[in-house]
PDB file of N, CA and C in Angstrom:
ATOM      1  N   UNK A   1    -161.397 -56.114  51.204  1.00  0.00           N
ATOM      2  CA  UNK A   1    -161.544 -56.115  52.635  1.00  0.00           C
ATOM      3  C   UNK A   1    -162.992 -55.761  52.974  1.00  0.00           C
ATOM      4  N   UNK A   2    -163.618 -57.124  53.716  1.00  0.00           N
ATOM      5  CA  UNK A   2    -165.174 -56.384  54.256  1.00  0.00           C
ATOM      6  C   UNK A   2    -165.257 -55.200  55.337  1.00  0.00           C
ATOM      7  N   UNK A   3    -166.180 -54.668  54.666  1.00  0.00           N
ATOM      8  CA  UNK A   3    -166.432 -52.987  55.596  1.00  0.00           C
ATOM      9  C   UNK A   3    -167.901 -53.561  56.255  1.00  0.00           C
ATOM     10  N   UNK A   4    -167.597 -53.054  57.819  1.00  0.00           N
ATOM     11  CA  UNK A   4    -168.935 -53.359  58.316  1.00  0.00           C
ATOM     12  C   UNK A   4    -170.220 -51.798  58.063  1.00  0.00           C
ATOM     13  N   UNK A   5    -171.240 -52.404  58.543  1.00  0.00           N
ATOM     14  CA  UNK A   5    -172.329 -51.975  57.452  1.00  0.00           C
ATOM     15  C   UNK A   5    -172.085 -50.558  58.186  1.00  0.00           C
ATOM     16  N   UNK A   6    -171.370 -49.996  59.122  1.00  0.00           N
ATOM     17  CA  UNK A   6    -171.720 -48.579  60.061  1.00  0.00           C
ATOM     18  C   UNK A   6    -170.229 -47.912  58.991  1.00  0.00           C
ATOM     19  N   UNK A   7    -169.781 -48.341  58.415  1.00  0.00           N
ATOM     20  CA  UNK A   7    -168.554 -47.853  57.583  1.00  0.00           C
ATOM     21  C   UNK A   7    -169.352 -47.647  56.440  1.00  0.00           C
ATOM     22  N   UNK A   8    -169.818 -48.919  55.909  1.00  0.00           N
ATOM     23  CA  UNK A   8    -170.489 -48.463  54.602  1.00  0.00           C
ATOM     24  C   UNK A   8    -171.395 -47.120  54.917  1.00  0.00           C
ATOM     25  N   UNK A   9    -172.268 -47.112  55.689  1.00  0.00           N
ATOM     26  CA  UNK A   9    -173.284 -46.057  55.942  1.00  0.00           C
ATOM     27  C   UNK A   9    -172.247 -44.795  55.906  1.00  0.00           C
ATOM     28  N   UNK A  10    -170.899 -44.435  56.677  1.00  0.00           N
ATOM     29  CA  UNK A  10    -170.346 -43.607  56.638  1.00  0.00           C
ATOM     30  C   UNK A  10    -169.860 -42.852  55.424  1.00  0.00           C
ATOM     31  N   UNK A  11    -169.473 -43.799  54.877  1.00  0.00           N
ATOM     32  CA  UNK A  11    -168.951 -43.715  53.405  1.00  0.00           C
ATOM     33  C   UNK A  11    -169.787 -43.331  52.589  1.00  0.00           C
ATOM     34  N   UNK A  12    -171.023 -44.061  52.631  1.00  0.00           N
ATOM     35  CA  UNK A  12    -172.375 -43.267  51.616  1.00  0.00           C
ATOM     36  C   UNK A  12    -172.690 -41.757  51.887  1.00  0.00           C
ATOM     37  N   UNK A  13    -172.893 -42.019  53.556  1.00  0.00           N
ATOM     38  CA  UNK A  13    -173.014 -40.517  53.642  1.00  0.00           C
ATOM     39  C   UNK A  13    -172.106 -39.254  53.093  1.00  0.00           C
ATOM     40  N   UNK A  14    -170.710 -39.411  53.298  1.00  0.00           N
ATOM     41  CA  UNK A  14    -169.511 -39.099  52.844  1.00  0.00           C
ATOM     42  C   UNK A  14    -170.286 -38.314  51.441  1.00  0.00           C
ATOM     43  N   UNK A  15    -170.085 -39.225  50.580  1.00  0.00           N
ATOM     44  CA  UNK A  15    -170.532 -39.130  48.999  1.00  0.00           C
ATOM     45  C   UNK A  15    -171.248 -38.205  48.899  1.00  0.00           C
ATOM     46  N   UNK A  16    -172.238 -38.349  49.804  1.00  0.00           N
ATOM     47  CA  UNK A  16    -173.606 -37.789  49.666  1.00  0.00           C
ATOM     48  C   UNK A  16    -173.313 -36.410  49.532  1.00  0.00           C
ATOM     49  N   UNK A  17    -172.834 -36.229  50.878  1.00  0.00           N
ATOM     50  CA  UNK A  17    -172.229 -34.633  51.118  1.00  0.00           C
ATOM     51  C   UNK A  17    -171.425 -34.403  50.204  1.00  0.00           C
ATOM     52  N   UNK A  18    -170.222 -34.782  49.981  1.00  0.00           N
ATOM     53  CA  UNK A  18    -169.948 -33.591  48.156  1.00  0.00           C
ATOM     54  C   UNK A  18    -170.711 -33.801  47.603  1.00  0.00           C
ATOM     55  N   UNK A  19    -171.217 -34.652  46.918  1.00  0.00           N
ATOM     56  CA  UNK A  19    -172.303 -34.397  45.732  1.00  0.00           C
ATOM     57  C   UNK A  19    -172.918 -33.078  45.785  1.00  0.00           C
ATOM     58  N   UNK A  20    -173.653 -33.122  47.159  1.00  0.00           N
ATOM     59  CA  UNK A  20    -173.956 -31.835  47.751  1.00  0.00           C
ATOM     60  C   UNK A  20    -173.396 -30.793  47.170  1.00  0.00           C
ATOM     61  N   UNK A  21    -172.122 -31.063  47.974  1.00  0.00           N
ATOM     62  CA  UNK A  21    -171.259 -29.429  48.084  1.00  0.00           C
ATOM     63  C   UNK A  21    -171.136 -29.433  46.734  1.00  0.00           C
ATOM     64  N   UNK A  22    -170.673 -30.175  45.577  1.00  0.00           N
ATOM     65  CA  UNK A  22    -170.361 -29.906  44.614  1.00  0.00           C
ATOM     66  C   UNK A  22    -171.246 -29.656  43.476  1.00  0.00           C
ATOM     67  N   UNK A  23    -172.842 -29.958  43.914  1.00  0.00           N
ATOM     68  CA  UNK A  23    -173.806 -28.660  42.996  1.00  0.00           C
ATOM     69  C   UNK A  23    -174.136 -27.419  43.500  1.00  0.00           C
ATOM     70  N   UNK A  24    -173.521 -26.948  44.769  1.00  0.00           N
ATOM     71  CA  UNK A  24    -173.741 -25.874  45.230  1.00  0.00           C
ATOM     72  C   UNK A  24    -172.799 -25.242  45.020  1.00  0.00           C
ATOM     73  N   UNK A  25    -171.704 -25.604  45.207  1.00  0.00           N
ATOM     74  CA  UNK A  25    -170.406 -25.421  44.339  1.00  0.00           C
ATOM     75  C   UNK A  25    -170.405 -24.554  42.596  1.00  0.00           C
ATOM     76  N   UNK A  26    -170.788 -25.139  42.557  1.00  0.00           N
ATOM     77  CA  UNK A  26    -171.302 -24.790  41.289  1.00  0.00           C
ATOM     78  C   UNK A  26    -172.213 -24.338  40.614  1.00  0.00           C
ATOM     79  N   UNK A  27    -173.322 -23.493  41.705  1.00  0.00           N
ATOM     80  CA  UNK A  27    -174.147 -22.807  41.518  1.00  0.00           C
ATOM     81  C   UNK A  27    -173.719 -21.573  41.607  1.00  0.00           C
ATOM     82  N   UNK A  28    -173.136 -21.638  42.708  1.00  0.00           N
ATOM     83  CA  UNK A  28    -172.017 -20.713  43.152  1.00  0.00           C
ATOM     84  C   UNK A  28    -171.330 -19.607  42.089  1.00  0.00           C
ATOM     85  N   UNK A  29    -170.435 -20.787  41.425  1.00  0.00           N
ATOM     86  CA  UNK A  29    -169.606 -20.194  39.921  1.00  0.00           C
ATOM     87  C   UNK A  29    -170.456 -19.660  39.637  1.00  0.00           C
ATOM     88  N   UNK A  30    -171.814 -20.514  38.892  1.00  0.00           N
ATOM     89  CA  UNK A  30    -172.176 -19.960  38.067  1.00  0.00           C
ATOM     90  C   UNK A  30    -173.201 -18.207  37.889  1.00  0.00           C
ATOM     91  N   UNK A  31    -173.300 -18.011  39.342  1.00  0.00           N
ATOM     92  CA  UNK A  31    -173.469 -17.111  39.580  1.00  0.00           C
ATOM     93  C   UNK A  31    -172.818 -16.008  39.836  1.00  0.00           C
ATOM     94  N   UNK A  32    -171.383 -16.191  39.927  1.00  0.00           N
ATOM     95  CA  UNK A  32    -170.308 -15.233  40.066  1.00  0.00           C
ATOM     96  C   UNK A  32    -169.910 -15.062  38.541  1.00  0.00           C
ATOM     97  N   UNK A  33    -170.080 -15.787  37.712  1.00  0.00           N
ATOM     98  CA  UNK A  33    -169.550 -15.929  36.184  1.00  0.00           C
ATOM     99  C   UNK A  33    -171.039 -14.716  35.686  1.00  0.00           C
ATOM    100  N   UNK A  34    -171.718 -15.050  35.682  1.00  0.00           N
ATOM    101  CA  UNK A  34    -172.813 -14.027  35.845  1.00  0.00           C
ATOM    102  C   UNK A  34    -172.784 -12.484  36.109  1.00  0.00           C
ATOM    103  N   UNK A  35    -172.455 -12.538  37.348  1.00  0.00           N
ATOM    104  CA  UNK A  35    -172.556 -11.377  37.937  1.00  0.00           C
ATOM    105  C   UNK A  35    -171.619 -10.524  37.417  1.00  0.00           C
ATOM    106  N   UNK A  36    -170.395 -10.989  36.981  1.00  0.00           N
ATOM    107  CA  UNK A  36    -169.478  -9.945  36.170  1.00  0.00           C
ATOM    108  C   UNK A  36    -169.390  -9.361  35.664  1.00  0.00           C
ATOM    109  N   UNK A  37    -168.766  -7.926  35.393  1.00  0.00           N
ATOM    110  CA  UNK A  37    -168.975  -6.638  35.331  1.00  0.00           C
ATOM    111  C   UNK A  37    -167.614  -7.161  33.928  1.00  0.00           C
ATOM    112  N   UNK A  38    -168.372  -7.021  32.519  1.00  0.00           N
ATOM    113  CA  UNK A  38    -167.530  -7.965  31.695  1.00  0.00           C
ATOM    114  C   UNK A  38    -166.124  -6.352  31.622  1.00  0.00           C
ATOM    115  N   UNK A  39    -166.906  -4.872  31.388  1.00  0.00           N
ATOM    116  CA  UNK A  39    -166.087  -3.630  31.355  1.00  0.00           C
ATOM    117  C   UNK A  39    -164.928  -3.722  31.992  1.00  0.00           C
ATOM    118  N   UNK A  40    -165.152  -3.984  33.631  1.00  0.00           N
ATOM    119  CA  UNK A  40    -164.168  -3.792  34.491  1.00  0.00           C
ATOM    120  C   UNK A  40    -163.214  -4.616  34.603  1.00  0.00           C
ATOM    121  N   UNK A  41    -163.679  -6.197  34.333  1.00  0.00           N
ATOM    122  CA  UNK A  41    -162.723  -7.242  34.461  1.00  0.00           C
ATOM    123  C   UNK A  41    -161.552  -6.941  32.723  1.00  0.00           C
ATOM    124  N   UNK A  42    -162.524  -6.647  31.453  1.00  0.00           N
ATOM    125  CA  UNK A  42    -161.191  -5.842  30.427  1.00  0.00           C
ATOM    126  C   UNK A  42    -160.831  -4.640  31.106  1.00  0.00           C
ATOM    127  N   UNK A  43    -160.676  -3.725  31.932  1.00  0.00           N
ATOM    128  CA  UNK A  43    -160.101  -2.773  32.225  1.00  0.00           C
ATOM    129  C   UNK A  43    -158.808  -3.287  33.038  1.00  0.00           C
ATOM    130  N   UNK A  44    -159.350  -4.645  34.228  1.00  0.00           N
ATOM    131  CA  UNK A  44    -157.916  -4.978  34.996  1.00  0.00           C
ATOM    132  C   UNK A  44    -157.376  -5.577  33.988  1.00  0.00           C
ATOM    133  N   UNK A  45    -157.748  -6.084  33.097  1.00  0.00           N
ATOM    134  CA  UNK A  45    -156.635  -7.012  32.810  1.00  0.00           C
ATOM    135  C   UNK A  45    -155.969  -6.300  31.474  1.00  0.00           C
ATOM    136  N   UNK A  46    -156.361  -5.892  30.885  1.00  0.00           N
ATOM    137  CA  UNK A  46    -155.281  -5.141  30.012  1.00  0.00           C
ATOM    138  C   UNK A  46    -155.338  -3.203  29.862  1.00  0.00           C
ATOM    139  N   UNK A  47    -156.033  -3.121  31.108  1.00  0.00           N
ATOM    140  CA  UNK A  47    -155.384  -1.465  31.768  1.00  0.00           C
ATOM    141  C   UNK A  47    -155.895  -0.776  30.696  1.00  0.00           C
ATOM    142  N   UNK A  48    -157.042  -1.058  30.078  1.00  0.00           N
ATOM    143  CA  UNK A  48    -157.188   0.360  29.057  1.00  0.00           C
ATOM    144  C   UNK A  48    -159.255  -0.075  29.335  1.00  0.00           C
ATOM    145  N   UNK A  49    -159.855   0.720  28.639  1.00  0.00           N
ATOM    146  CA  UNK A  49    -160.969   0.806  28.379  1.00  0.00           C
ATOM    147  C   UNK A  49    -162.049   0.308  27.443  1.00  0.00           C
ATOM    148  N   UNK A  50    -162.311  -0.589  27.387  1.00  0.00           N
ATOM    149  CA  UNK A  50    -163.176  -0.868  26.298  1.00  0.00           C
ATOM    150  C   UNK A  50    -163.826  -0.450  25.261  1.00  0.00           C
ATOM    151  N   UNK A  51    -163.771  -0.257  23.971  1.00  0.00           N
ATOM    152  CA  UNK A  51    -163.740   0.995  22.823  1.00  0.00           C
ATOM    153  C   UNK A  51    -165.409   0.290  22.872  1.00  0.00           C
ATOM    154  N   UNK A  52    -165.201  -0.750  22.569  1.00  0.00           N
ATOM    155  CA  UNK A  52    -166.949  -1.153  21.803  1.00  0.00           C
ATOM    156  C   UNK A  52    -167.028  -2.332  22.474  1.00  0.00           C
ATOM    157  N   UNK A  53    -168.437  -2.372  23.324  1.00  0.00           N
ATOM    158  CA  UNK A  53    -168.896  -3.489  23.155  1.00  0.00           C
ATOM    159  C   UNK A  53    -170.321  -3.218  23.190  1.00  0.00           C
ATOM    160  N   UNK A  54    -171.087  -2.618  22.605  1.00  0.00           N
ATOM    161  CA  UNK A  54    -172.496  -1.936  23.144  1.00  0.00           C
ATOM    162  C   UNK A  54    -173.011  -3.119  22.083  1.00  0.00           C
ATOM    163  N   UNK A  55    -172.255  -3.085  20.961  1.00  0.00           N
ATOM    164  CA  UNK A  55    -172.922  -4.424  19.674  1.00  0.00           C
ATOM    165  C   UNK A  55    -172.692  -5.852  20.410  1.00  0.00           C
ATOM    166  N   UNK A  56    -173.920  -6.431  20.065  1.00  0.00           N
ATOM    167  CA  UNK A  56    -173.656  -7.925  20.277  1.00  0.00           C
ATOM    168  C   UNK A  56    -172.841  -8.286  19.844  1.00  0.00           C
ATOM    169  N   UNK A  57    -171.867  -9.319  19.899  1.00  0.00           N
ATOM    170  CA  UNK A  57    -170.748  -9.901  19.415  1.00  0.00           C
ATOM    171  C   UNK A  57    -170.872 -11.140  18.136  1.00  0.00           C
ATOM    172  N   UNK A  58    -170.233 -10.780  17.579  1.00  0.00           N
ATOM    173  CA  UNK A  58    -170.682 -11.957  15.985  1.00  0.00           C
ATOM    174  C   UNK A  58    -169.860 -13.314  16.123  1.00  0.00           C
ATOM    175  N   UNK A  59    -168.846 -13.397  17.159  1.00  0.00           N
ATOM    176  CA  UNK A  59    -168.516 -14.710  17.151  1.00  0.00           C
ATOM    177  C   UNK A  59    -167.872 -14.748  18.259  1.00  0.00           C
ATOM    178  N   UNK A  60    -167.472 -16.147  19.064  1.00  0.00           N
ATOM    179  CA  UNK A  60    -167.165 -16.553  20.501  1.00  0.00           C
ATOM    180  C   UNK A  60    -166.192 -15.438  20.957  1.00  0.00           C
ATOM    181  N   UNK A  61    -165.467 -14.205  20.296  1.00  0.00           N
ATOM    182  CA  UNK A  61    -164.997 -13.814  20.784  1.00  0.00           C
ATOM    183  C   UNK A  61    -162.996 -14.245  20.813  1.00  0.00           C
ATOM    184  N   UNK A  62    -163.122 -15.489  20.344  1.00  0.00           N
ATOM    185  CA  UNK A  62    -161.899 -15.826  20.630  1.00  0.00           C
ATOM    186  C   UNK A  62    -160.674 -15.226  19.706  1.00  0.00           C
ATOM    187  N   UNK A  63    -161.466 -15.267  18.572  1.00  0.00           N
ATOM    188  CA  UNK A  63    -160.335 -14.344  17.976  1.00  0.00           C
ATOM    189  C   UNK A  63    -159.595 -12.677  18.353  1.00  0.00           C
ATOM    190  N   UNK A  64    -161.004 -12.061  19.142  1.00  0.00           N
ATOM    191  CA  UNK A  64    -160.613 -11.155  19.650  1.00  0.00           C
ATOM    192  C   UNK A  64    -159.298 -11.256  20.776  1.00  0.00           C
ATOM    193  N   UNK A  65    -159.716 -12.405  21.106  1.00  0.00           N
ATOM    194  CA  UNK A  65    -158.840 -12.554  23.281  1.00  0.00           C
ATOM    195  C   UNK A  65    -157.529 -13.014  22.551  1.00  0.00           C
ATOM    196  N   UNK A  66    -157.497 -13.523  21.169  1.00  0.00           N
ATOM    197  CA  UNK A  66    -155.740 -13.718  20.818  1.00  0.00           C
ATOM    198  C   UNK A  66    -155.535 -12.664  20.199  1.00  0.00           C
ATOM    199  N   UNK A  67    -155.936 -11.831  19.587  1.00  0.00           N
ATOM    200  CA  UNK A  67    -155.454 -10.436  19.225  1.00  0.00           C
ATOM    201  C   UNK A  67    -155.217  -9.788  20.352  1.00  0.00           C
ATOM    202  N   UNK A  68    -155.781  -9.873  21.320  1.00  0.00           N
ATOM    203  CA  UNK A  68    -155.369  -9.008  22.465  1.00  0.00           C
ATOM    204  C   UNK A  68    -153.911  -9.429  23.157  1.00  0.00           C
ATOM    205  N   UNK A  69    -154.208 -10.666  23.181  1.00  0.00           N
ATOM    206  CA  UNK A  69    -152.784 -11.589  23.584  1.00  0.00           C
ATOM    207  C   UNK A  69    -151.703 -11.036  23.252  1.00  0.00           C
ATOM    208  N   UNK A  70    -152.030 -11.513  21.761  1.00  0.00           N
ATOM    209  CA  UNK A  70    -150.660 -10.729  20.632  1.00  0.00           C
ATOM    210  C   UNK A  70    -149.909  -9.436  21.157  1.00  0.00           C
ATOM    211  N   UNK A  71    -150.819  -8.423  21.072  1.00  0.00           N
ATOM    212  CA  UNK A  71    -150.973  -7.070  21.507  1.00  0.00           C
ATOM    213  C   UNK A  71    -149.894  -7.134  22.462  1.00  0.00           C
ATOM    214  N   UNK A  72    -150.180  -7.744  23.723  1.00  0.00           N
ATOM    215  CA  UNK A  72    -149.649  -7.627  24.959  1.00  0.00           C
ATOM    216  C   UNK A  72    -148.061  -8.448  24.902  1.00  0.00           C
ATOM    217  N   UNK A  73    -148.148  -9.764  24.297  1.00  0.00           N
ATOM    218  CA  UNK A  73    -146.569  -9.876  23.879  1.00  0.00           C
ATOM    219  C   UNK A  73    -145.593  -9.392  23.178  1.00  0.00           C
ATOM    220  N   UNK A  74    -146.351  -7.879  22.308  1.00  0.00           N
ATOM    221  CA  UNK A  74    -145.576  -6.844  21.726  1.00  0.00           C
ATOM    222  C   UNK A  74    -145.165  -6.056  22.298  1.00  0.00           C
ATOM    223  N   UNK A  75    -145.818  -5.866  23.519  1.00  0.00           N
ATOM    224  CA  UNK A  75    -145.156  -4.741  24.259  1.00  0.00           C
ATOM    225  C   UNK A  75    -144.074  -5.457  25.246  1.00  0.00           C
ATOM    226  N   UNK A  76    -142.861  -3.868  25.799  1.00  0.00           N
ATOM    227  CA  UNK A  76    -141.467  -4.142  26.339  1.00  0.00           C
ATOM    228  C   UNK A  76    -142.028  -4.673  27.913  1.00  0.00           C
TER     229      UNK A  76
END
């Protein structure tokens, strides 16, 4: 179906604007991913305190976040 050219223009513009929103969007994250307080967010989520993390970490970590998992599907 032909779109007259004041539709097309609408439509581009359209685009334009998320594109927009969606690197600001995402500057956004990435600045809230940032800003995180890594202590407090392990304190909500599994209610205890963080023993160690003052050492850099030797690998992604992931093995740690399924041991923790584990942990938590052991308990009642």
């Amino acid at each position: 179906m032909p779109r007259s050219p004041e539709e097309l223009e609408l439509m581009r513009r359209w685009v334009d604007t998320w594109r927009l929103a969606g690197e600001e969007l995402e500057r956004i994250r990435r600045e809230e991913i940032q800003s995180r307080d890594t202590h407090e967010a392990i304190h909500q989520i599994f209610d205890t305190e963080l023993v160690c993390l003052e050492e850099a970490p030797t690998t992604s970590g992931l093995v740690d976040q399924q041991a923790w998992f584990a942990r938590l599907r052991r308990q009642p």
